[in-house]
Each structure stands twice: as C-alpha cells, then as structure tokens.
Protein backbone atom coordinates (compact mmCIF):
# COMPACT_ATOMS: atom_id res chain seq x y z
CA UNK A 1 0.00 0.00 0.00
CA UNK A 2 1.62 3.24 -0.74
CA UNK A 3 2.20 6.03 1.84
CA UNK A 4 -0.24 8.75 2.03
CA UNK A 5 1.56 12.18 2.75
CA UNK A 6 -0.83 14.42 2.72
CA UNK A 7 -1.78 18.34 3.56
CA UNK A 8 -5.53 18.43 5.53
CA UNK A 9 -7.83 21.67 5.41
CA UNK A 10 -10.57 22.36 8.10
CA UNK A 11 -11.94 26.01 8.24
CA UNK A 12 -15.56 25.00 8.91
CA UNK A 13 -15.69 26.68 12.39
CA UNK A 14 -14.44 29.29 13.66
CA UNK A 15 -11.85 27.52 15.32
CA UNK A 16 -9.77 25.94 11.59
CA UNK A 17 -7.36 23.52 11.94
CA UNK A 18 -4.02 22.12 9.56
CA UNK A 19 -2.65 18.97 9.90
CA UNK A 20 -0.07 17.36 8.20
CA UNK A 21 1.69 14.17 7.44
CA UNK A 22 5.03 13.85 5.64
CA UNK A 23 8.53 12.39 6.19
CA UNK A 24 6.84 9.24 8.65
CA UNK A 25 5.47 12.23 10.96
CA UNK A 26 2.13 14.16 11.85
CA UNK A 27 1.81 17.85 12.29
CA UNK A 28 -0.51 19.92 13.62
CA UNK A 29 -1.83 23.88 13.72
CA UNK A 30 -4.99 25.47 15.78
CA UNK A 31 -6.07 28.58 13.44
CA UNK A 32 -7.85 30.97 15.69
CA UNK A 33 -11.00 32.40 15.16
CA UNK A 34 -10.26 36.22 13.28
CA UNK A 35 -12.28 37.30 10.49
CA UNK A 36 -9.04 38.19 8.53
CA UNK A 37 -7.94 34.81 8.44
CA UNK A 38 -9.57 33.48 5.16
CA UNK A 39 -7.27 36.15 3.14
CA UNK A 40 -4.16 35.08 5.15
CA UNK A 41 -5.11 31.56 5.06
CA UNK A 42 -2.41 30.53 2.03
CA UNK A 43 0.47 32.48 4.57
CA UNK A 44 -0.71 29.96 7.31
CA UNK A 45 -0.49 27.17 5.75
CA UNK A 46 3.13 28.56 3.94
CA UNK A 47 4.34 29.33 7.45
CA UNK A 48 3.21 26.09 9.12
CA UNK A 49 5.09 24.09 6.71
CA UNK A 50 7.96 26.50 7.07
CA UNK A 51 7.89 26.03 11.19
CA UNK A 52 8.27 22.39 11.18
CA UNK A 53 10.90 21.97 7.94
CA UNK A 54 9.09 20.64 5.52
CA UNK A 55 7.33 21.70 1.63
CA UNK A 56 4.58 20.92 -0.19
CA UNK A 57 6.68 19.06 -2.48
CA UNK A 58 6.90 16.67 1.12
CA UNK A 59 2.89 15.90 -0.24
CA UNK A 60 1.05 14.75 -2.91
CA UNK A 61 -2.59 14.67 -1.70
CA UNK A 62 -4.70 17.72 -0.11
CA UNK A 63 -7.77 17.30 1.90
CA UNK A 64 -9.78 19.85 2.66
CA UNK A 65 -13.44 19.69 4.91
CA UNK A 66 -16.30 20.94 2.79
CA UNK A 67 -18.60 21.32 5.81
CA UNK A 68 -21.03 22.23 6.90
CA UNK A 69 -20.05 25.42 7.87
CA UNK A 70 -19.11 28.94 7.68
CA UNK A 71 -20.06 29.97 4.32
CA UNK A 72 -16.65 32.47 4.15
CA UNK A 73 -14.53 29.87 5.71
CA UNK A 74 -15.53 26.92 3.17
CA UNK A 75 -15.24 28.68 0.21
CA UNK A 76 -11.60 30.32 0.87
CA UNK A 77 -10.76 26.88 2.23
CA UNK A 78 -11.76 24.60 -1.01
CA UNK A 79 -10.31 27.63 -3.31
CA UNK A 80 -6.69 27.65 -1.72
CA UNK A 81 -7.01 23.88 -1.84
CA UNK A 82 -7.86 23.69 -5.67
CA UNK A 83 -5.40 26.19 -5.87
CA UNK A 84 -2.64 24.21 -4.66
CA UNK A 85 -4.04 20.63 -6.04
CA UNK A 86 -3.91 22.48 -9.77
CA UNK A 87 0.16 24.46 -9.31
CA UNK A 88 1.31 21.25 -7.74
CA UNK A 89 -0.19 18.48 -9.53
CA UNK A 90 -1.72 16.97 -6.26
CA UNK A 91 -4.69 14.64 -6.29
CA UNK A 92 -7.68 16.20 -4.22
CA UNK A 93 -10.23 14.78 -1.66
CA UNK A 94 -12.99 16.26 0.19
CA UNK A 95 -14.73 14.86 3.25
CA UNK A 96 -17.54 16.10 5.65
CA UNK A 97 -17.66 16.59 9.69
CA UNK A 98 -21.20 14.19 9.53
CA UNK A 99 -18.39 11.27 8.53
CA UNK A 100 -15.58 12.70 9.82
CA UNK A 101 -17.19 12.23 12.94
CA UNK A 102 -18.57 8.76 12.40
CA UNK A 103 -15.12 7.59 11.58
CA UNK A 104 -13.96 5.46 14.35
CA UNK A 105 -17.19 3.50 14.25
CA UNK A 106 -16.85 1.90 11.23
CA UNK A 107 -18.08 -1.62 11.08
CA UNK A 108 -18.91 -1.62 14.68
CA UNK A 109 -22.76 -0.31 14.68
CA UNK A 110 -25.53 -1.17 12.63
CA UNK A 111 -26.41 2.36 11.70
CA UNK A 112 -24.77 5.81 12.95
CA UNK A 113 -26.77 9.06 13.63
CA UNK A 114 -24.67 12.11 12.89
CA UNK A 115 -25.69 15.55 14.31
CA UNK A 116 -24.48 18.46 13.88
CA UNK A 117 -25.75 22.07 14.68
CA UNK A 118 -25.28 25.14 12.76
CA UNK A 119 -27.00 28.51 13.43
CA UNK A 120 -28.95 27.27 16.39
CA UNK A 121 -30.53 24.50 14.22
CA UNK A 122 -29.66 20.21 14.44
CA UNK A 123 -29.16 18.69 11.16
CA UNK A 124 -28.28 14.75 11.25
CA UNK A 125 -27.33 12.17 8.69
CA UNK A 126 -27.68 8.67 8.78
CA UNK A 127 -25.06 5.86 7.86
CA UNK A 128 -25.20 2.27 8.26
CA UNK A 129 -22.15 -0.04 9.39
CA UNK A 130 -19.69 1.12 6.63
CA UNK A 131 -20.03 4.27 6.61
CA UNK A 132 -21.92 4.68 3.03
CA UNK A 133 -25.19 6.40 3.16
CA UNK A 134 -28.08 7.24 0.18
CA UNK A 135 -29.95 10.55 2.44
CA UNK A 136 -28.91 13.86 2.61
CA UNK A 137 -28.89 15.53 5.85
CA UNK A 138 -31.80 16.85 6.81
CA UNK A 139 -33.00 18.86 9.77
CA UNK A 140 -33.99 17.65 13.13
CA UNK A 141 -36.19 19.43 15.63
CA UNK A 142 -34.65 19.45 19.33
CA UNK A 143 -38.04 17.58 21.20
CA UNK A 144 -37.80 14.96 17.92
CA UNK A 145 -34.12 14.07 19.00
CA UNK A 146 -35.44 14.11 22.60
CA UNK A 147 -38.26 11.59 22.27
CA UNK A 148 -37.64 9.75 19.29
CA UNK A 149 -33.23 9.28 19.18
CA UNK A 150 -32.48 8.15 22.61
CA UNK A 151 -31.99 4.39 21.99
CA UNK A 152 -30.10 5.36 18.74
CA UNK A 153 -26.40 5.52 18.15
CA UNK A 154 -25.96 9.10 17.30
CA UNK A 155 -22.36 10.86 17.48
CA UNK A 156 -21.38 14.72 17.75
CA UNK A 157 -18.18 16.39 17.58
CA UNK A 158 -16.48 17.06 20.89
CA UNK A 159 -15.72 20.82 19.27
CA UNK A 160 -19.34 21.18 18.90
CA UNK A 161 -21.31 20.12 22.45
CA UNK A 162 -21.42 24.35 23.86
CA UNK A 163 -23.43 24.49 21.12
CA UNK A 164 -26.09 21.77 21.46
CA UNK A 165 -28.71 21.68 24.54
CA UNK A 166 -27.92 20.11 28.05
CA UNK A 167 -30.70 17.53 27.43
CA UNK A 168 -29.28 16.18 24.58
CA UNK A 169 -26.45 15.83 25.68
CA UNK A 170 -27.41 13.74 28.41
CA UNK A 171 -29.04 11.22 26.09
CA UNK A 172 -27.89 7.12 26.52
CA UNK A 173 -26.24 6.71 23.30
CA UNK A 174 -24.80 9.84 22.41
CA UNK A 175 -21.08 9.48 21.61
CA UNK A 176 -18.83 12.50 21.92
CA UNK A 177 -15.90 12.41 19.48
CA UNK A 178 -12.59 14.01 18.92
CA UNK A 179 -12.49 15.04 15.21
CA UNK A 180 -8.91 13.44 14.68
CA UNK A 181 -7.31 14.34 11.01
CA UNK A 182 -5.36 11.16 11.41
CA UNK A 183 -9.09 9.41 10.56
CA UNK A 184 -9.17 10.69 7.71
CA UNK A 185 -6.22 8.65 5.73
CA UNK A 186 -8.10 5.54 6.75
CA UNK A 187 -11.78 6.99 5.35
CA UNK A 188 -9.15 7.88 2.24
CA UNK A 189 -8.36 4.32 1.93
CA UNK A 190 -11.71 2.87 2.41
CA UNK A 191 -13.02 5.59 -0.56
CA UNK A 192 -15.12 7.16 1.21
CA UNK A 193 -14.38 10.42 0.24
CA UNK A 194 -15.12 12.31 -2.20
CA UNK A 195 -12.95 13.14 -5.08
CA UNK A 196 -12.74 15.49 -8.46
CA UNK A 197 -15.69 17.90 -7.85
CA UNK A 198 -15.18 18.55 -4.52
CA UNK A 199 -17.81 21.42 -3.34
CA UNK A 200 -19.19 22.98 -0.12
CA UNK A 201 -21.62 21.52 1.84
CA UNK A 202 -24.09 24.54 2.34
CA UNK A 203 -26.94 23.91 4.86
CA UNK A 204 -30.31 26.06 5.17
C-alpha cells in the first residue's frame, strides 16, 4: 500500500485547523477564530510548513473539509485547496464533519446518527455499518431528537457540544468524538471520500 503524505484543510468553524503528514510524521496547527484569516489563510499554511521543515513538495494529496459550515470559511478553504491541487499536480479529496465524525465507528454499529448544529438549528445524517449512506442531511427538531433518538447511536463532535442543549447531551447513546485528522487517511483508503468535484456543503 503506498504512503499517504498528505496536507488536511478544516476552516468550517471558527476555530480551523491544519494537519499534516510527511517524512513518517504528523503535524498539527490550531487557526484561531479572526475574520481576517480566510485572506491570510495561504500564509498559514506557507508558514506552518515552514515552522516544522518541511514543503509541499513533502505531499502529494490535499484534503480539505467541505462542511457544513461557515459559508466564508468553506469557500476560501476549497479555493486555496484547488489552488494548490492544480500548481502542484496533487490529487484532491474532500470529506464532511457528519463522517468525519462517524469515523472510528466503522463496522462496529448497525447504523450511525450524525448531528451536527449550525445557526442554532440540528441537522443529522444517517449511515449504516460502513459508513456509506443514500440521504442527505436533513433537519432535526430538538423535542424529535429528545423523544424519538435516545436508543439510537448518534455521534457529535467534541468541538461542537457548547453548542447543542444540556438535554441532549445527556441522552444514553450519544457518543462525543474528537475530530482526529489522522481518521481521515483511513476513510481515504476505504473511498469514502469524495474526489474530483469537490464542493461545499451549504446547509439552510
């Protein structure tokens, strides 16, 4: 199997992230929120490579998240990624925080309930065991979690529980989840991501 080096993308929070693997080794970056950051975004990721030694010619894949999300934050995000896939040749993947999430559980529950919230609304996506699903996601009322999700497996992002209400949170088969770039290679490998026309995921 050949060794995936690899530059990942995540500015669909406030809080963006860069991770990288190259040379046998992982490396990581917090972006802070700042409503500048989108135009300085390329300089981030030029420095970050700069800080730990390495180039982009140390990659040949880029992954970038494609939501859901902040609307400015996706679309800088995917550009600078295309951007860099086209000038250096680089194959490019996109992948979502409903699977992103759902990652660890591959193969180990029947079907997975991802939920997310964005602008004070709950959105969730189904998957079954391997992580392939056939819905969209689609909006979920907080009382229908409540009183109809409570014996299903359902997962959230650790990043996002300040967001979501106390009750759900206290629900029996809610999983709370690290969103772990790492994860991602092995989605990459199972092809579950998405490749070629790789757009945002825009929620209403």
């Amino acid at each position: 199997m050949d060794i995936m080096n690899f530059l990942s993308i995540d500015c669909s929070t406030d809080t963006g992230s860069l991770f990288v693997k190259a040379k046998n080794k992982t490396f990581s970056k917090i972006l802070q929120s700042d409503k500048s950051n989108n135009d300085l975004l390329m300089k981030q990721i030029l420095d970050f490579f700069e800080e730990n030694n390495l180039s982009l010619d140390n990659i040949s894949e880029i992954l970038v998240n494609q939501g859901p999300g902040n609307f400015s934050g996706l679309r800088g995000s995917l550009s600078i990624a295309k951007g860099i896939s086209l000038s250096k040749n680089m194959k490019l993947f996109g992948y979502d925080t409903f699977i992103w999430s759902c990652a660890k559980f591959i193969n180990k529950e029947d079907y997975i309930y991802s939920i997310i919230e964005f602008r004070e609304k709950y959105y969730i996506k189904k998957f079954n065991n391997n992580l392939t699903t056939s819905s969209k996601a689609e909006e979920i009322k907080k009382d229908e979690i409540l009183k109809n999700c409570n014996n299903k497996f359902m997962v959230i992002a650790k990043s996002a529980t300040k967001f979501f209400d106390k009750n759900i949170l206290k629900l029996n088969n809610l999983n709370i989840v690290d969103l772990d770039h790492k994860e991602l290679e092995f989605l990459k490998i199972k092809g579950l991501l998405d490749e070629g026309f790789v757009k945002p995921i825009y929620l209403t």
